[in-house]
N, C-alpha and C. Protein backbone atom coordinates (compact mmCIF):
# COMPACT_ATOMS: atom_id res chain seq x y z
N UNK A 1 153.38 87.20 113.03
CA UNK A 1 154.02 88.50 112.87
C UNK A 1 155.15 88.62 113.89
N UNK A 2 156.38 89.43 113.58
CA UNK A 2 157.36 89.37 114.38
C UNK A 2 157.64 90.59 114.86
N UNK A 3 157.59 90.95 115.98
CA UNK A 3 158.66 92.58 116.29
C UNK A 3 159.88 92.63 116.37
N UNK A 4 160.13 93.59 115.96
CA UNK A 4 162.04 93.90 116.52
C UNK A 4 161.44 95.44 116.74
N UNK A 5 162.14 95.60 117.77
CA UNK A 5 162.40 96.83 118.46
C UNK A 5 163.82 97.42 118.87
N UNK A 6 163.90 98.27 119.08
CA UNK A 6 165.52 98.97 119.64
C UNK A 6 165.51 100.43 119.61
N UNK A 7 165.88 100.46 120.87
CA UNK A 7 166.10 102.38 120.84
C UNK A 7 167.88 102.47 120.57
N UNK A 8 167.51 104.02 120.59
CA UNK A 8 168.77 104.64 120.25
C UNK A 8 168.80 105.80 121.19
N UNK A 9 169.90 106.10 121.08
CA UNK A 9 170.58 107.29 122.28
C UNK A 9 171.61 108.30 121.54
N UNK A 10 171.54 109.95 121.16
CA UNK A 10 172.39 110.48 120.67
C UNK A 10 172.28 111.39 121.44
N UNK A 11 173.23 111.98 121.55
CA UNK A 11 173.73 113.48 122.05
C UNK A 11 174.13 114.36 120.94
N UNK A 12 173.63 115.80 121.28
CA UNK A 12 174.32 117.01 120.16
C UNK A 12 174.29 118.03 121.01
N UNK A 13 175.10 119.22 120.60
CA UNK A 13 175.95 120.40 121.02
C UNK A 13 174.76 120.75 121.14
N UNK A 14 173.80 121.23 120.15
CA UNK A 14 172.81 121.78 119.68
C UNK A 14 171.69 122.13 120.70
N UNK A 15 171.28 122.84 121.31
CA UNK A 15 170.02 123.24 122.18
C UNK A 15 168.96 122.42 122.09
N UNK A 16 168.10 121.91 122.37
CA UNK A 16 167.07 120.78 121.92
C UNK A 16 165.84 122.20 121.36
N UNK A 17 165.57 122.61 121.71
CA UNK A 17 164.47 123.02 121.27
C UNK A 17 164.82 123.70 119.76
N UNK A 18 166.26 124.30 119.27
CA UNK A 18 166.77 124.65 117.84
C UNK A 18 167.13 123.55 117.51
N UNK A 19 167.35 122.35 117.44
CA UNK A 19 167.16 121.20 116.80
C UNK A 19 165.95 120.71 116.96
N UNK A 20 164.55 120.80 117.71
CA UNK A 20 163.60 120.09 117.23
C UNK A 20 162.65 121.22 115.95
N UNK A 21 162.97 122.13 116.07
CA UNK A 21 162.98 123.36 114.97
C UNK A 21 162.83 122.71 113.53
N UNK A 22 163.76 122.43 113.70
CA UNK A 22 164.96 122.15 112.14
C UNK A 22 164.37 120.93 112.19
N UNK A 23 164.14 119.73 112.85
CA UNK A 23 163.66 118.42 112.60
C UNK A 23 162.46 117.87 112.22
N UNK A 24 161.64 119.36 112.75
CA UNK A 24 160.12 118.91 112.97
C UNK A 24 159.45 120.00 112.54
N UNK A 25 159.44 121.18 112.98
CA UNK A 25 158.52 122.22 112.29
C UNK A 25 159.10 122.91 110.65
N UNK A 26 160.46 122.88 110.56
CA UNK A 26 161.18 123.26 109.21
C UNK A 26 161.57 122.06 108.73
N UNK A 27 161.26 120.95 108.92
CA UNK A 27 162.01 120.18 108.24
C UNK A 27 161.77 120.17 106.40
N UNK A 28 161.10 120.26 105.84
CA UNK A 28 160.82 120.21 104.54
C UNK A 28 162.09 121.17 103.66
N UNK A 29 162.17 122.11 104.69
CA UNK A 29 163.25 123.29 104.18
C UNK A 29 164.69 123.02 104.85
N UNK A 30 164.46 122.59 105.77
CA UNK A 30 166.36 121.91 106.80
C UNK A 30 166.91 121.02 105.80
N UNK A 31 166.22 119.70 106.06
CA UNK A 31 166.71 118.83 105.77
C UNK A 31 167.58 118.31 104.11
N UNK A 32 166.65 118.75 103.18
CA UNK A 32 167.67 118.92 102.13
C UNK A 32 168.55 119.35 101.98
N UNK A 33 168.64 120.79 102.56
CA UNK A 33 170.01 121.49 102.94
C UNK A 33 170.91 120.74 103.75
N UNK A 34 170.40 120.26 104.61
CA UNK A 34 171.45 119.23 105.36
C UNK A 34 171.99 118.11 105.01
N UNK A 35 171.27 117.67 104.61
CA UNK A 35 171.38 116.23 104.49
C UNK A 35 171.86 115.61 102.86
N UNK A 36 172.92 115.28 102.33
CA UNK A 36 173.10 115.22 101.04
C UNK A 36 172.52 114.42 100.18
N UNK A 37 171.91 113.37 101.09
CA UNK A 37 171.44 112.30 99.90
C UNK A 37 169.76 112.65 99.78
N UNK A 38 169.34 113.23 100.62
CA UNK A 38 167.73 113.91 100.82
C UNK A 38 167.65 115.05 99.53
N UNK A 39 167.11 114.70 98.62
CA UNK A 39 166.69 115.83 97.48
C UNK A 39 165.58 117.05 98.05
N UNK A 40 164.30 116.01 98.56
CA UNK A 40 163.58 117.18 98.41
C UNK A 40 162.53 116.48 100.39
N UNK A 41 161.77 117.30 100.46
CA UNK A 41 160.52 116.49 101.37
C UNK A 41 159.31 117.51 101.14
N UNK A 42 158.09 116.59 101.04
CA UNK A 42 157.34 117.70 100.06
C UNK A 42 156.10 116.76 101.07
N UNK A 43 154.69 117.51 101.12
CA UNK A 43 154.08 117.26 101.96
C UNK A 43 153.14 116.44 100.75
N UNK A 44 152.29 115.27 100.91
CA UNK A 44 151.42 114.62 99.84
C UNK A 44 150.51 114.54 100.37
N UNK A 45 149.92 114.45 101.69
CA UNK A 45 148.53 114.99 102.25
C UNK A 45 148.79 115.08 103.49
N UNK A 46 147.68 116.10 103.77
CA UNK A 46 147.79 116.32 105.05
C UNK A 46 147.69 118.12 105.07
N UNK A 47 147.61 118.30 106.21
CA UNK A 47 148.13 119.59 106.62
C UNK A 47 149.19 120.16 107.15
N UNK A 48 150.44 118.43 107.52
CA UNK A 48 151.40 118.93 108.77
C UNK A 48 151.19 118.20 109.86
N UNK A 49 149.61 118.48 110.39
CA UNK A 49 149.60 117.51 111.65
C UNK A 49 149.49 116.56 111.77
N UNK A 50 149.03 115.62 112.38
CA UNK A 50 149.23 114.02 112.63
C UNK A 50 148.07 113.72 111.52
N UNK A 51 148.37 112.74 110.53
CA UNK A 51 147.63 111.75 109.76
C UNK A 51 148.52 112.21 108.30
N UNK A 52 149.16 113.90 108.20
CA UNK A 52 149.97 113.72 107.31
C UNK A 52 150.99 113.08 106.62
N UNK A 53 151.23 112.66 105.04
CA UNK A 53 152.17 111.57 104.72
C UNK A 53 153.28 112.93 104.11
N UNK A 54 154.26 112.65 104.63
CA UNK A 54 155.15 113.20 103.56
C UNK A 54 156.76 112.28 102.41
N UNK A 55 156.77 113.14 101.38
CA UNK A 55 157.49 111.96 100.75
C UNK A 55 158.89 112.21 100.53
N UNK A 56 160.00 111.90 101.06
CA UNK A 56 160.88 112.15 100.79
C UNK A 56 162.10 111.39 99.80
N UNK A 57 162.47 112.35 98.86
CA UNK A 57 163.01 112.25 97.83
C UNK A 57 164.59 111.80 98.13
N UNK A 58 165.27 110.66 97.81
CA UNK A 58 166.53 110.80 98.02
C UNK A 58 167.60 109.95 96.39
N UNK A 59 169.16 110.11 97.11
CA UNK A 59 169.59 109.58 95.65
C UNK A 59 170.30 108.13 96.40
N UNK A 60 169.84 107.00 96.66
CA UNK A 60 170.55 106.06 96.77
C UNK A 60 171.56 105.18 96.00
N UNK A 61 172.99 104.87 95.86
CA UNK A 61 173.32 104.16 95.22
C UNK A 61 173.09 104.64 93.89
N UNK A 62 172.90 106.29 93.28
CA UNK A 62 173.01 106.52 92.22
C UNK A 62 171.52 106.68 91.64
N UNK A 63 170.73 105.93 92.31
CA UNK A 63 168.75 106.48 91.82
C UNK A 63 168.25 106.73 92.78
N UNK A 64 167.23 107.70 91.84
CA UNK A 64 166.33 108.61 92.70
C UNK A 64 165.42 107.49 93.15
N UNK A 65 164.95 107.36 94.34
CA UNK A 65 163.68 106.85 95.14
C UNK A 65 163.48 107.82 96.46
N UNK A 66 162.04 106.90 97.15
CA UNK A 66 161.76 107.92 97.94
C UNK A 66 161.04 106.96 99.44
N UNK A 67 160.99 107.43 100.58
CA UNK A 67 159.75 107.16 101.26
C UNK A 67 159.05 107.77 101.75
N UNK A 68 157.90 106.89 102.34
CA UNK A 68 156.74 107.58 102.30
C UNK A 68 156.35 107.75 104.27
N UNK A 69 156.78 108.81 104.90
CA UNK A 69 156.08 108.68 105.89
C UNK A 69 155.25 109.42 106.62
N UNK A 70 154.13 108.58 107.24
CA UNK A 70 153.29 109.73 108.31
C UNK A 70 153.34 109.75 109.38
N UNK A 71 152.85 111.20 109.39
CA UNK A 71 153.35 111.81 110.93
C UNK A 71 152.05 111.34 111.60
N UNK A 72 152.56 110.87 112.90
CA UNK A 72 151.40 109.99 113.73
C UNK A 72 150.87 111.05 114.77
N UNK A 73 152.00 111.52 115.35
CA UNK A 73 151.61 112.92 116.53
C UNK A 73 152.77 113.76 116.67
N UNK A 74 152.55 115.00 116.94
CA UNK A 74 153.53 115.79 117.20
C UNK A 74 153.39 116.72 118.64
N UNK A 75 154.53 116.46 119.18
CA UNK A 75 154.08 117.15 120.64
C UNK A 75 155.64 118.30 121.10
N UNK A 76 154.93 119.17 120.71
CA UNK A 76 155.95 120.56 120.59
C UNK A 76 156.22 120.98 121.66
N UNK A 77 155.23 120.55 123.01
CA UNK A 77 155.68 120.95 123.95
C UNK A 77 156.54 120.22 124.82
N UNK A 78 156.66 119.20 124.36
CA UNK A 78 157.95 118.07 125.26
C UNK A 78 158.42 117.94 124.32
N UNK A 79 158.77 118.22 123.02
CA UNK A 79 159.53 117.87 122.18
C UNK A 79 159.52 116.56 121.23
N UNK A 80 158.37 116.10 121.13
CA UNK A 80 157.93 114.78 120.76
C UNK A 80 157.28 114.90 119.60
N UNK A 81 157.83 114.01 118.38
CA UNK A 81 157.54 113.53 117.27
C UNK A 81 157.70 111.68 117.07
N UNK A 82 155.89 111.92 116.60
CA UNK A 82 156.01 110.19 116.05
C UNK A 82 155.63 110.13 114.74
N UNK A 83 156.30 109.36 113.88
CA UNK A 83 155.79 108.57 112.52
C UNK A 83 155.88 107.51 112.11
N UNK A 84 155.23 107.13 110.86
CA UNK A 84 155.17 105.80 110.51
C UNK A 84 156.05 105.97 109.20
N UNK A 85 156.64 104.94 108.67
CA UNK A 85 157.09 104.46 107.64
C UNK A 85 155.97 103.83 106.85
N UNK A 86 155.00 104.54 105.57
CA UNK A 86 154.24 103.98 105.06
C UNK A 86 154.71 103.29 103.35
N UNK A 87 155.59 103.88 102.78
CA UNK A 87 155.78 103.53 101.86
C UNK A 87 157.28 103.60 101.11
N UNK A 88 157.69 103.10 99.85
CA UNK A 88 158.79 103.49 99.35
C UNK A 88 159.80 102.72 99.81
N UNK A 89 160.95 102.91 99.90
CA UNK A 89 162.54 102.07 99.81
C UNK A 89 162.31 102.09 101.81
N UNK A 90 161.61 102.45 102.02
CA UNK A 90 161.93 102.64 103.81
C UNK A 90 161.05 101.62 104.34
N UNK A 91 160.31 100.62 103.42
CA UNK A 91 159.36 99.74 103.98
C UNK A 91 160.17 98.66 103.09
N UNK A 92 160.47 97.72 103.41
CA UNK A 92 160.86 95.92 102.65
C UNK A 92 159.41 95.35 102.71
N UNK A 93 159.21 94.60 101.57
CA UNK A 93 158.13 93.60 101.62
C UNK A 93 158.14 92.66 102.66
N UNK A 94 158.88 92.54 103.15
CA UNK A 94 158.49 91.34 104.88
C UNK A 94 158.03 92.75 105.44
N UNK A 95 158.31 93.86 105.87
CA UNK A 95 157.16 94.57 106.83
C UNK A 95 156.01 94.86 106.38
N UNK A 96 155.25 94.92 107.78
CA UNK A 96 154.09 95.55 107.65
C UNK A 96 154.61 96.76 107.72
N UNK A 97 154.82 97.54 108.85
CA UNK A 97 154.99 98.72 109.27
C UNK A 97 156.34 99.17 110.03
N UNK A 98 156.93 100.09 110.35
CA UNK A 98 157.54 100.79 110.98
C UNK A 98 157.61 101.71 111.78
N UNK A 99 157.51 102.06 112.91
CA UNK A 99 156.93 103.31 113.84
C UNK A 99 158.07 103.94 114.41
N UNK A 100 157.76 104.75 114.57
CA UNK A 100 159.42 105.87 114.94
C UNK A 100 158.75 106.77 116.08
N UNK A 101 159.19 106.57 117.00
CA UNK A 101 159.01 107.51 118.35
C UNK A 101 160.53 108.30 118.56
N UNK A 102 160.17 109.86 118.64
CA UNK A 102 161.37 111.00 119.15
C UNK A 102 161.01 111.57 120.01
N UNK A 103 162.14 111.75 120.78
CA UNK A 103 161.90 112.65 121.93
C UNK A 103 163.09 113.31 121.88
N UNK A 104 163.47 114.82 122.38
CA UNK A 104 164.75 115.33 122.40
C UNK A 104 164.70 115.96 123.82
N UNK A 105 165.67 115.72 124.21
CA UNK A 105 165.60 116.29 125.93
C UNK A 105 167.20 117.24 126.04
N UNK A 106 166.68 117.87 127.39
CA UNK A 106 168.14 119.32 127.32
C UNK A 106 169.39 118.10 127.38
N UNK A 107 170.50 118.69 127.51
CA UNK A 107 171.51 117.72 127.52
C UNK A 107 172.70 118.09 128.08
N UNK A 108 173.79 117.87 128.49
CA UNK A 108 174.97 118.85 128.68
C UNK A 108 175.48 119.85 127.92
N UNK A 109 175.82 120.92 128.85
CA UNK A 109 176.62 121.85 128.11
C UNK A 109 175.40 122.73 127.12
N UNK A 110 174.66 122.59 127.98
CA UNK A 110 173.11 123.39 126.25
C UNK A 110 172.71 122.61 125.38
N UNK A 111 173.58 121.53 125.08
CA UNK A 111 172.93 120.27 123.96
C UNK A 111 171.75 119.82 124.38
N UNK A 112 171.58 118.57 123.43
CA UNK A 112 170.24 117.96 123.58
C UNK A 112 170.76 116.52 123.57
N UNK A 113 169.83 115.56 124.21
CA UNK A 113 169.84 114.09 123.83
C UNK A 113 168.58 113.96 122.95
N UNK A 114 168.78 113.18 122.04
CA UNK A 114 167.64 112.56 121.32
C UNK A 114 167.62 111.31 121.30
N UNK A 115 166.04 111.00 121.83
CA UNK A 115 165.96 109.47 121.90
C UNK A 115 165.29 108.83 121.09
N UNK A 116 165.08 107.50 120.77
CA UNK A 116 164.90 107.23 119.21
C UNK A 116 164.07 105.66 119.51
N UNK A 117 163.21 105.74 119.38
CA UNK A 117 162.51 103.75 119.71
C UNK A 117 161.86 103.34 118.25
N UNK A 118 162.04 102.75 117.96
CA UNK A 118 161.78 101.93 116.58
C UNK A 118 161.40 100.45 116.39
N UNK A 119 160.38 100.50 116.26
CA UNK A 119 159.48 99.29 116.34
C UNK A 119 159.28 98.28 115.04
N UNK A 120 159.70 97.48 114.33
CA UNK A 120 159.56 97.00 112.91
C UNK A 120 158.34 95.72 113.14
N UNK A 121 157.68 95.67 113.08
CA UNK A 121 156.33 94.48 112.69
C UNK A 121 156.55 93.75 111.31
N UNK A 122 156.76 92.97 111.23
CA UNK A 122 156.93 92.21 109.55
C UNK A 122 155.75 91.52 108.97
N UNK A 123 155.51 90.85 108.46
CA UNK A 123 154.66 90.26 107.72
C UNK A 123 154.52 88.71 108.11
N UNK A 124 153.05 88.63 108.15
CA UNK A 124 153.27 86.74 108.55
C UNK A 124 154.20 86.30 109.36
N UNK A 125 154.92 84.97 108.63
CA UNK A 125 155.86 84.29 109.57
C UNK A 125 157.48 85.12 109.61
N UNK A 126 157.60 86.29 108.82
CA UNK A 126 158.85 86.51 108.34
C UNK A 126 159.50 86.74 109.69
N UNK A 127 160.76 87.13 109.79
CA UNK A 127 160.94 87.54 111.22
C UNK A 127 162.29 88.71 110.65
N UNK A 128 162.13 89.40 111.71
CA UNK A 128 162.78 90.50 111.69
C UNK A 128 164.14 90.53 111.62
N UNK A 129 164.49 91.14 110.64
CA UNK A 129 165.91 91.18 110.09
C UNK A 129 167.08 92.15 110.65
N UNK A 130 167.91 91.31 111.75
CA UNK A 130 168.68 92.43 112.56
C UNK A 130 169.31 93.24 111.88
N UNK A 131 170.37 92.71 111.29
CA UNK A 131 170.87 93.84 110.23
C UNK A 131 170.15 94.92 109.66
N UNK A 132 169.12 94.73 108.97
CA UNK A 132 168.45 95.99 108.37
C UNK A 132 168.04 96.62 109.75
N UNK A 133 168.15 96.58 110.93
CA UNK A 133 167.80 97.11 112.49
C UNK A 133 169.46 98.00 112.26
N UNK A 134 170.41 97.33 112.18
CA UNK A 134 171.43 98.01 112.47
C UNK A 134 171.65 98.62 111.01
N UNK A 135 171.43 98.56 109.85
CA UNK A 135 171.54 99.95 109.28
C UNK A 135 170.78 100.80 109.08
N UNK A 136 169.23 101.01 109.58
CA UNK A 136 168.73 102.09 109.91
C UNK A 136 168.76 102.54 111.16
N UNK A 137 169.59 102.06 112.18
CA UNK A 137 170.35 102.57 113.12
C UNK A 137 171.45 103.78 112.52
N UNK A 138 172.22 103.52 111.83
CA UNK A 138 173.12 103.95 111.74
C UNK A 138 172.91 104.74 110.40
N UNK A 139 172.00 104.69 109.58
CA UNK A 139 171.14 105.90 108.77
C UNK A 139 170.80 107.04 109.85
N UNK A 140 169.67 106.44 110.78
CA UNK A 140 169.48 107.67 112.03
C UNK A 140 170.65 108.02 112.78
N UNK A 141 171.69 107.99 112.68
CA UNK A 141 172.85 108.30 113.33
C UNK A 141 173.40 109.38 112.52
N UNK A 142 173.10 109.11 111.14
CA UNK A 142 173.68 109.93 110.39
C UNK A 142 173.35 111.68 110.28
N UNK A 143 172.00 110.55 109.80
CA UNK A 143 171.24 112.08 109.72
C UNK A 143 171.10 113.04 110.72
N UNK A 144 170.52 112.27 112.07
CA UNK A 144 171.22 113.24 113.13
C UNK A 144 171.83 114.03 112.99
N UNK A 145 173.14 113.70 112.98
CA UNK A 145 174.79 114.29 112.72
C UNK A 145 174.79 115.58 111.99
N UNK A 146 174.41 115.14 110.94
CA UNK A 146 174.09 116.08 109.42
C UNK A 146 173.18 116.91 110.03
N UNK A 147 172.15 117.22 110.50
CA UNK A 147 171.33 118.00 110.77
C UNK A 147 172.13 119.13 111.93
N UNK A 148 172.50 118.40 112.83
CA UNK A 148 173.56 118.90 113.95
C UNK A 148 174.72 119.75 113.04
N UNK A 149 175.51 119.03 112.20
CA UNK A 149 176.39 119.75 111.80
C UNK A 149 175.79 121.17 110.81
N UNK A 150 174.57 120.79 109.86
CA UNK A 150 174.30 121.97 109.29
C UNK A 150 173.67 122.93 110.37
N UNK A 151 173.08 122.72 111.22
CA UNK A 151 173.18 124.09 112.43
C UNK A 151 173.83 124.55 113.53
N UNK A 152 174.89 124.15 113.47
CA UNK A 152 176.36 124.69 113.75
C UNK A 152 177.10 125.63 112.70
N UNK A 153 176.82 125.36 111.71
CA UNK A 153 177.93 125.74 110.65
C UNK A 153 176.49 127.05 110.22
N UNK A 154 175.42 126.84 110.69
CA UNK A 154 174.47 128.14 110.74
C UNK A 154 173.95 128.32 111.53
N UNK A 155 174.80 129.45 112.12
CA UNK A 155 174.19 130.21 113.98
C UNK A 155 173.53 130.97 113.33
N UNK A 156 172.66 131.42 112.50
CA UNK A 156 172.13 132.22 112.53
C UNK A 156 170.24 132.07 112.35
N UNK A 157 170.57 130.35 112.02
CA UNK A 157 169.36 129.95 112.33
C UNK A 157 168.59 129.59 113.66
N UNK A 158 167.88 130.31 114.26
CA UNK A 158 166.99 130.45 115.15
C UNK A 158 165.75 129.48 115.09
């Protein structure tokens, strides 16, 4: 089995605690609004808290698919969300798994940093495929962004 790992580092205008809002406790209702290629995120078990899977709906390249992930822990009071990548277009057959650790911390100016560690485990002998490292890098870059920009462009979400 092989790891690849790599964090990430973003900054936003955004207050950390009204972006972990929108990321983590509303997300089912944010994120479609934000995010254009995200149709829907709908909860498939669970209650919300850690062991929940949720599935999110998107339009890639013109078709609908989706993935499947669960939330591993959520920690509201430091601002900390973890999940797994269990299923759907967000898992390749060389992985086993995918794990996603967040943290959002204050930042300049009232913003926030969000930090991002991502762990890929593959299958057997396969070994981890940098590229697909650097474009779900730069998927999480996006979405970021998008989330940032739709609560800017709505101060009135609290």
């Amino acid at each position: 089995m092989g790891v690849f790992t790599f964090e990430n580092e973003s900054t936003s205008t955004v207050a950390p605690t009204r972006l972990y809002k929108a990321l983590v406790v509303d997300a089912d209702t944010i994120i479609p609004k934000a995010v254009e290629a995200i149709q829907s995120v709908e909860t498939v078990e669970g209650d919300g808290g850690p062991g929940t899977i949720k599935k999110l709906t998107l339009i890639e390249g013109g078709e609908t698919k989706y993935v499947l992930h669960k939330i591993e822990s959520i920690d509201e009071a430091n601002l900390g969300y973890n999940y797994s990548i269990v299923g759907g277009v967000g898992l390749p057959d060389t992985v086993e798994k995918i794990s996603i650790e967040t943290k959002l911390f204050e930042g300049p100016n009232g913003g926030s940093i969000g930090k991002v560690t991502i762990n890929i485990q593959t299958k057997g002998d396969a070994q981890p495929n940098e590229e697909e490292g650097k474009a779900a890098k730069a998927r999480g870059d996006a979405f970021f962004k998008a989330i940032e920009s739709y609560l800017s462009a709505h101060p009135e979400y609290n």
